[in-house]
C-alpha atoms as a PDB file:
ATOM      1  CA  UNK A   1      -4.907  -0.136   6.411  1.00  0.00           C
ATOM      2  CA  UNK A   2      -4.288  -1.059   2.748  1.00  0.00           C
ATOM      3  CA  UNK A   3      -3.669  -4.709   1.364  1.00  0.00           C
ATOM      4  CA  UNK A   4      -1.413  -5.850  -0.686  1.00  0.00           C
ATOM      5  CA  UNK A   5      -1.060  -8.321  -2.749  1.00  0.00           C
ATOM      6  CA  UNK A   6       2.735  -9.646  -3.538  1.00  0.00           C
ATOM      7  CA  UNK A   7       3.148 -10.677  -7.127  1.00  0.00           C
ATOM      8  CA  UNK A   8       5.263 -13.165  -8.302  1.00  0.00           C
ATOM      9  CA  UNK A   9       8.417 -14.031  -6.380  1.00  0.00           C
ATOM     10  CA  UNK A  10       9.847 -10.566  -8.394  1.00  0.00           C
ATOM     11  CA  UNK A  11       8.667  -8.025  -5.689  1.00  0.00           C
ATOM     12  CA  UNK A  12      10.172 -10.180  -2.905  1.00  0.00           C
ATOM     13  CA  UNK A  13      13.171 -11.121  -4.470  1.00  0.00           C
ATOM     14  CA  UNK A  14      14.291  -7.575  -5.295  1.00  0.00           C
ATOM     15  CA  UNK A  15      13.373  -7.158  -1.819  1.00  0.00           C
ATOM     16  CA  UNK A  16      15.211  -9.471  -0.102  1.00  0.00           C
ATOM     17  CA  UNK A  17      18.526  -8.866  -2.496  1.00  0.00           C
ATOM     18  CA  UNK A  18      18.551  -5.264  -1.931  1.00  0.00           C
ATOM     19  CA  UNK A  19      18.123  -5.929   2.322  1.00  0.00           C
ATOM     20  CA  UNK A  20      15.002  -4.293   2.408  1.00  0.00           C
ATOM     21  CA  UNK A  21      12.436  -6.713   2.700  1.00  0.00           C
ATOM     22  CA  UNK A  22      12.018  -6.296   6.961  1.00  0.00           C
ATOM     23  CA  UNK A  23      11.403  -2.671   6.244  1.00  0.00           C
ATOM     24  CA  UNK A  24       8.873  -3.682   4.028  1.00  0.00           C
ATOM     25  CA  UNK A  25       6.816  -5.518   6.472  1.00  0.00           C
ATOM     26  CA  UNK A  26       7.457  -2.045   8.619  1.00  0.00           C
ATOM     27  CA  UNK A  27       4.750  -0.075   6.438  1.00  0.00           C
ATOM     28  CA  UNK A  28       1.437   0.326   7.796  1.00  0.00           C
ATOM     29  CA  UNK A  29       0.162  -2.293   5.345  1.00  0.00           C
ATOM     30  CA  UNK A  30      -1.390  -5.857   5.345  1.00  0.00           C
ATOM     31  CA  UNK A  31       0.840  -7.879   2.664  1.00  0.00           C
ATOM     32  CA  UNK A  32      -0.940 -10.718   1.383  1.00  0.00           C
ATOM     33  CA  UNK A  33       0.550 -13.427  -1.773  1.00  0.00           C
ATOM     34  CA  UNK A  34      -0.463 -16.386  -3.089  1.00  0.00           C
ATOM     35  CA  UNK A  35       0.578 -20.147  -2.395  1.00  0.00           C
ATOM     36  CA  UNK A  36       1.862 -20.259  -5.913  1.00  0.00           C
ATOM     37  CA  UNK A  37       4.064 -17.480  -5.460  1.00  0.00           C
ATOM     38  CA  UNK A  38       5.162 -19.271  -2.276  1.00  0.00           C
ATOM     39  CA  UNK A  39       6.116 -22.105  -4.363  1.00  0.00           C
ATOM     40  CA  UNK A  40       8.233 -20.269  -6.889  1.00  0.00           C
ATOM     41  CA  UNK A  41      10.521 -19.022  -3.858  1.00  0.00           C
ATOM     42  CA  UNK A  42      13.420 -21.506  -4.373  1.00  0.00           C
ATOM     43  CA  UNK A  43      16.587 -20.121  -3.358  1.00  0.00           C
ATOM     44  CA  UNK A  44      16.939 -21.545  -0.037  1.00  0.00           C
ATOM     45  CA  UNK A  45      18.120 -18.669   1.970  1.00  0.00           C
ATOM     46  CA  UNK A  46      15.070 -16.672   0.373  1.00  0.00           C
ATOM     47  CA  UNK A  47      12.426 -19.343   1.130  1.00  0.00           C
ATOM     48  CA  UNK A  48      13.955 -19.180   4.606  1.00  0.00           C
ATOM     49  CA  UNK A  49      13.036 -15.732   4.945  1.00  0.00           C
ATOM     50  CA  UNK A  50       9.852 -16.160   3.312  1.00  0.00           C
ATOM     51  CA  UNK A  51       8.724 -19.056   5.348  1.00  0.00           C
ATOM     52  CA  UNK A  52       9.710 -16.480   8.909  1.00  0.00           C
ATOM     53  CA  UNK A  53       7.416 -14.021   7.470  1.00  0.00           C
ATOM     54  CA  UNK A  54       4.693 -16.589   7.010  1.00  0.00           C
ATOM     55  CA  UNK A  55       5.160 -18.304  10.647  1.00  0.00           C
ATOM     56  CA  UNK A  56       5.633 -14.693  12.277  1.00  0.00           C
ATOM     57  CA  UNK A  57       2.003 -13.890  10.317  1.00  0.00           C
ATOM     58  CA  UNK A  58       3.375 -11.036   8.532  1.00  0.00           C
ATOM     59  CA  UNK A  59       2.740 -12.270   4.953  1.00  0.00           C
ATOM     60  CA  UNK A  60      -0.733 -13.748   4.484  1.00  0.00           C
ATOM     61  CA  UNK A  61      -0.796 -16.373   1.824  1.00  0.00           C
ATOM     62  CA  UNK A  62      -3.932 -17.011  -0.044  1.00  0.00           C
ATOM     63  CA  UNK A  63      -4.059 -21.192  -0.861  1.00  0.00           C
ATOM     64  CA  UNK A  64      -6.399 -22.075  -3.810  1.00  0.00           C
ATOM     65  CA  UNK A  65      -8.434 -25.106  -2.561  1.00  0.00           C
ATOM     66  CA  UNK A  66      -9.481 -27.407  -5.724  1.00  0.00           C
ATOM     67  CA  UNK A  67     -12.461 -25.177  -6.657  1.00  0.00           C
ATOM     68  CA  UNK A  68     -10.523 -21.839  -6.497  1.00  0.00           C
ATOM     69  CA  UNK A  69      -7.882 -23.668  -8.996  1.00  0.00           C
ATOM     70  CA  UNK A  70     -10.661 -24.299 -11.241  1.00  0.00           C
ATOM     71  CA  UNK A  71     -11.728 -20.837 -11.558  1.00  0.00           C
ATOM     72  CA  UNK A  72      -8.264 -19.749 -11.954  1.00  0.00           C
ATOM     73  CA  UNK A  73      -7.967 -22.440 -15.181  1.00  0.00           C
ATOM     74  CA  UNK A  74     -10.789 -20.766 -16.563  1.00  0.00           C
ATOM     75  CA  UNK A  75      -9.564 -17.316 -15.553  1.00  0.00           C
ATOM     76  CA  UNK A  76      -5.793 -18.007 -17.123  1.00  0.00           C
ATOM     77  CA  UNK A  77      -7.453 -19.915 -20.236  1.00  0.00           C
ATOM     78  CA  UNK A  78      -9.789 -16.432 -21.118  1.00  0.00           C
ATOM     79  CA  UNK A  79      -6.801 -14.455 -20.829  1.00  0.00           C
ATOM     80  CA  UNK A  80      -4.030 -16.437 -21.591  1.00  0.00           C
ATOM     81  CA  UNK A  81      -3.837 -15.620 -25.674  1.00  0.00           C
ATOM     82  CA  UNK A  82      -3.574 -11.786 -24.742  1.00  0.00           C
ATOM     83  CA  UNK A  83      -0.876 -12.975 -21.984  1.00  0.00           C
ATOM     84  CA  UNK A  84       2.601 -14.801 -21.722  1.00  0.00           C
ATOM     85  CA  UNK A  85       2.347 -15.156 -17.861  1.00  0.00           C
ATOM     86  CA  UNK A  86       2.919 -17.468 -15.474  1.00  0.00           C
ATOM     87  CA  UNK A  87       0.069 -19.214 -13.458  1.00  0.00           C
ATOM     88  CA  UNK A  88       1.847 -17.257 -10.477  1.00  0.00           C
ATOM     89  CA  UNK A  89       1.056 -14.204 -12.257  1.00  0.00           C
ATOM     90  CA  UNK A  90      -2.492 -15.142 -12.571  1.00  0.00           C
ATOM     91  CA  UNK A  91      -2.954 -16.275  -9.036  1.00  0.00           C
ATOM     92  CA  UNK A  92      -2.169 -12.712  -8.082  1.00  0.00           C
ATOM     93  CA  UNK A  93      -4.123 -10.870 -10.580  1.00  0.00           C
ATOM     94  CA  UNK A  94      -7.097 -12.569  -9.765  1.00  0.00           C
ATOM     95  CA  UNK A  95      -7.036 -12.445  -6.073  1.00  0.00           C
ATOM     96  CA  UNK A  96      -6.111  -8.639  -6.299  1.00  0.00           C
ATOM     97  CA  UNK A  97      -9.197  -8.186  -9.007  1.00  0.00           C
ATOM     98  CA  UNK A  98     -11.726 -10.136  -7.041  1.00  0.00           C
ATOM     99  CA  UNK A  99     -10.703  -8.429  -3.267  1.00  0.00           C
ATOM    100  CA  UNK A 100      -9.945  -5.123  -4.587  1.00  0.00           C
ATOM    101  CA  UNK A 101      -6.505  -5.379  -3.313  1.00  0.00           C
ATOM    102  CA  UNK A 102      -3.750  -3.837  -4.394  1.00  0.00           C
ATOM    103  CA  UNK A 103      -1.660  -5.548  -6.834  1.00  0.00           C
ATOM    104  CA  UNK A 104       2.278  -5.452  -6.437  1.00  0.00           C
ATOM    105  CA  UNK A 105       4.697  -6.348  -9.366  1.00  0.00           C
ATOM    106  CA  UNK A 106       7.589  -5.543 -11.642  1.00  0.00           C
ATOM    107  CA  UNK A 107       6.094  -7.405 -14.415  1.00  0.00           C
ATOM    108  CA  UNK A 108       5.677  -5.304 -16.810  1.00  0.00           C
ATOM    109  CA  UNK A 109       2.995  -7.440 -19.186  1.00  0.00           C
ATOM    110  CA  UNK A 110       1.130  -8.244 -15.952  1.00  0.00           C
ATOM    111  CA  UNK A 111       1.273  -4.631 -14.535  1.00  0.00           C
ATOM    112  CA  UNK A 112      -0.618  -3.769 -17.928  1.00  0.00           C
ATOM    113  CA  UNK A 113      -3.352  -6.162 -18.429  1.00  0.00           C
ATOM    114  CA  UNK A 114      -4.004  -6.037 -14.051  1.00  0.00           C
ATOM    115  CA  UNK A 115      -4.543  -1.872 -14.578  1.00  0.00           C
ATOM    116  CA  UNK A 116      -7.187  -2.562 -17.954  1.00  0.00           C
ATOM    117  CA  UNK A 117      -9.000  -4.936 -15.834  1.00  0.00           C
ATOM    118  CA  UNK A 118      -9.646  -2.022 -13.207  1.00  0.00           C
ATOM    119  CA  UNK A 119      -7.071  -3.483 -10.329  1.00  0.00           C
ATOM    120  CA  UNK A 120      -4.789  -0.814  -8.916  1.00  0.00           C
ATOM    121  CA  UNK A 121      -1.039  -1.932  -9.636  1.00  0.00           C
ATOM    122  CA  UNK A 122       2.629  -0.773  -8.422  1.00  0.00           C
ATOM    123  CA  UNK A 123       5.949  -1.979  -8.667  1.00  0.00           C
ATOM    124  CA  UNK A 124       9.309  -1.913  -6.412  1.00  0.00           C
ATOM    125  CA  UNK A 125      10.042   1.662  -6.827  1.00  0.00           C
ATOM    126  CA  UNK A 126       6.907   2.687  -5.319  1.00  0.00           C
ATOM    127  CA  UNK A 127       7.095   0.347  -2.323  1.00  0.00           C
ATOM    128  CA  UNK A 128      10.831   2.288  -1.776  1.00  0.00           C
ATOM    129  CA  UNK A 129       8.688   6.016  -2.303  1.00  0.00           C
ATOM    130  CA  UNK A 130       6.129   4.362   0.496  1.00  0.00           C
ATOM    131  CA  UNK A 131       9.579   3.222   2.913  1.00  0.00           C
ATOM    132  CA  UNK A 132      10.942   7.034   2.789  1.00  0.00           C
ATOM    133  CA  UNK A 133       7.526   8.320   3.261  1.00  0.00           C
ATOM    134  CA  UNK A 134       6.747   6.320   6.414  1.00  0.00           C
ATOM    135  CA  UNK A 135      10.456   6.920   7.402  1.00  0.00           C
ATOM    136  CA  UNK A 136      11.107   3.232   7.218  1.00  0.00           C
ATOM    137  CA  UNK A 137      13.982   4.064   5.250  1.00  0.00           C
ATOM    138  CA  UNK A 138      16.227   7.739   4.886  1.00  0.00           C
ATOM    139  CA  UNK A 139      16.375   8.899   1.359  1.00  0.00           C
ATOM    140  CA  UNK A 140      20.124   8.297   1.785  1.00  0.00           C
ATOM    141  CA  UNK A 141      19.804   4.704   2.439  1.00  0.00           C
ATOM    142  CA  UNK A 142      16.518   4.101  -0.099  1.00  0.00           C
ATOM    143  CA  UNK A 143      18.860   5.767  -2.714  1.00  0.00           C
ATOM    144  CA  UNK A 144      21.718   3.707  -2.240  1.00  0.00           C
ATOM    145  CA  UNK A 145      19.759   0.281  -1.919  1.00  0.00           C
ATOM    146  CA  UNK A 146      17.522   1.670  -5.651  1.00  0.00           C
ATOM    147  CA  UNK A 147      21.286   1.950  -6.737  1.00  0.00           C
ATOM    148  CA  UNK A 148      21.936  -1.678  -5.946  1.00  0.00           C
ATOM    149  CA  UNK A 149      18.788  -2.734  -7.002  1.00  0.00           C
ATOM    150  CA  UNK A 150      19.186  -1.220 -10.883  1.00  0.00           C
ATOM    151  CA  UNK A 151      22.635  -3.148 -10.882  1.00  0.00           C
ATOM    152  CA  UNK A 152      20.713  -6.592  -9.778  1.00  0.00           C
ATOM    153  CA  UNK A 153      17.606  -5.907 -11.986  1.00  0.00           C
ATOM    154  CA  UNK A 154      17.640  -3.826 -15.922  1.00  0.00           C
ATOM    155  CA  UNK A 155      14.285  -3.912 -16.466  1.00  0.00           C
ATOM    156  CA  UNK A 156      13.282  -1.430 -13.722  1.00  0.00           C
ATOM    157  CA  UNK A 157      12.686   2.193 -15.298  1.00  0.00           C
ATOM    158  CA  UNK A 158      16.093   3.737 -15.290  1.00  0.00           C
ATOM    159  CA  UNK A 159      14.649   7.376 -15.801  1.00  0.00           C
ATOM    160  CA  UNK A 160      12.713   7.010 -12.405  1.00  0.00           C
ATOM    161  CA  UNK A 161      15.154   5.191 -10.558  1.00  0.00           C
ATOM    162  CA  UNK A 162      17.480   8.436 -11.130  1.00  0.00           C
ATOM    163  CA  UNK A 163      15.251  10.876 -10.571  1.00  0.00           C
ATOM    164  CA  UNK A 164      14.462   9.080  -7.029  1.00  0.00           C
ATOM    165  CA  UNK A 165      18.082   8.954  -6.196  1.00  0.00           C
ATOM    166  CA  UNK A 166      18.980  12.477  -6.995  1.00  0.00           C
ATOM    167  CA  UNK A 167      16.104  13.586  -4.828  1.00  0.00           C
ATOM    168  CA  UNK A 168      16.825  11.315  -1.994  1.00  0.00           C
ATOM    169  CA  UNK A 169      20.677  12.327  -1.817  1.00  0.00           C
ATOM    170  CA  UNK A 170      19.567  15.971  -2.619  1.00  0.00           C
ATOM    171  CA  UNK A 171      17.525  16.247   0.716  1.00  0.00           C
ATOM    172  CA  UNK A 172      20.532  14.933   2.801  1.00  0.00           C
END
């Protein structure tokens, strides 16, 4: 079973607008975040998910104790010129780099500098790849909630998102 590591609130937030993120937690995968992502989760319908998924133990949240914040200081402050990223961001980087975990973000700064330290990174599009592989989703339904999901979030890769949807409705 792989782990993954949620970054920021982006990943769960395009989750839960798109109505996807109990298939998510369907995938043969541990998902693991950190308390500061938790924290960023302020919507209060989308903390109210969140917080079920933490109760129900699906999502395992990592929280820093004093000495684990002090190493991520350090860890943001050597990095931090080369970076404009939130502490969030951070958090996630470094407990995907020091548990080789698998990091999971749409950032696209973050995704770079997490893949030239050496820590394996996706983003949203291949989480929806992993839900029609494992059948958690039908390519007709994956391809209609991408659809919704370009229309709530521009920064995704518009080339990929299309060439995912005309597959997905092409195998109907």
């Amino acid at each position: 079973m792989e782990t993954i590591v949620v970054s920021d609130t982006n990943i769960l937030i395009d989750l839960i607008e798109t109505g996807v993120l109990e298939q998510f937690f369907l995938l043969p995968v541990k998902v693991h975040t950190t308390d500061i992502v938790i924290s960023e989760v302020k919507i209060p319908e989308q903390k109210a998910q969140v917080r079920t998924l933490v109760q129900t133990r699906c999502l395992t949240v990592k929280a820093f104790t004093p000495d684990e914040m002090a190493k991520l200081v350090v860890f943001v402050n050597s990095r931090r010129r080369i970076a404009n990223l939130r502490i969030a961001d951070f958090s996630v980087w470094q407990y995907a780099a020091e548990n080789s975990y698998i990091l999971l973000t749409g950032d696209g700064n973050l995704r770079k500098l997490a893949a030239e330290d050496g820590v394996e990174v996706h983003g949203t599009i291949y989480i929806f790849d992993k839900m029609v592989e494992h059948k958690v989703l039908t390519p007709a339904i994956a391809a209609d909630k991408l659809e919704l999901l370009y229309s709530i979030n521009h920064r995704l890769p518009k080339p990929e998102i299309d060439l995912r949807i005309e597959k997905w409705r092409g195998s109907l």
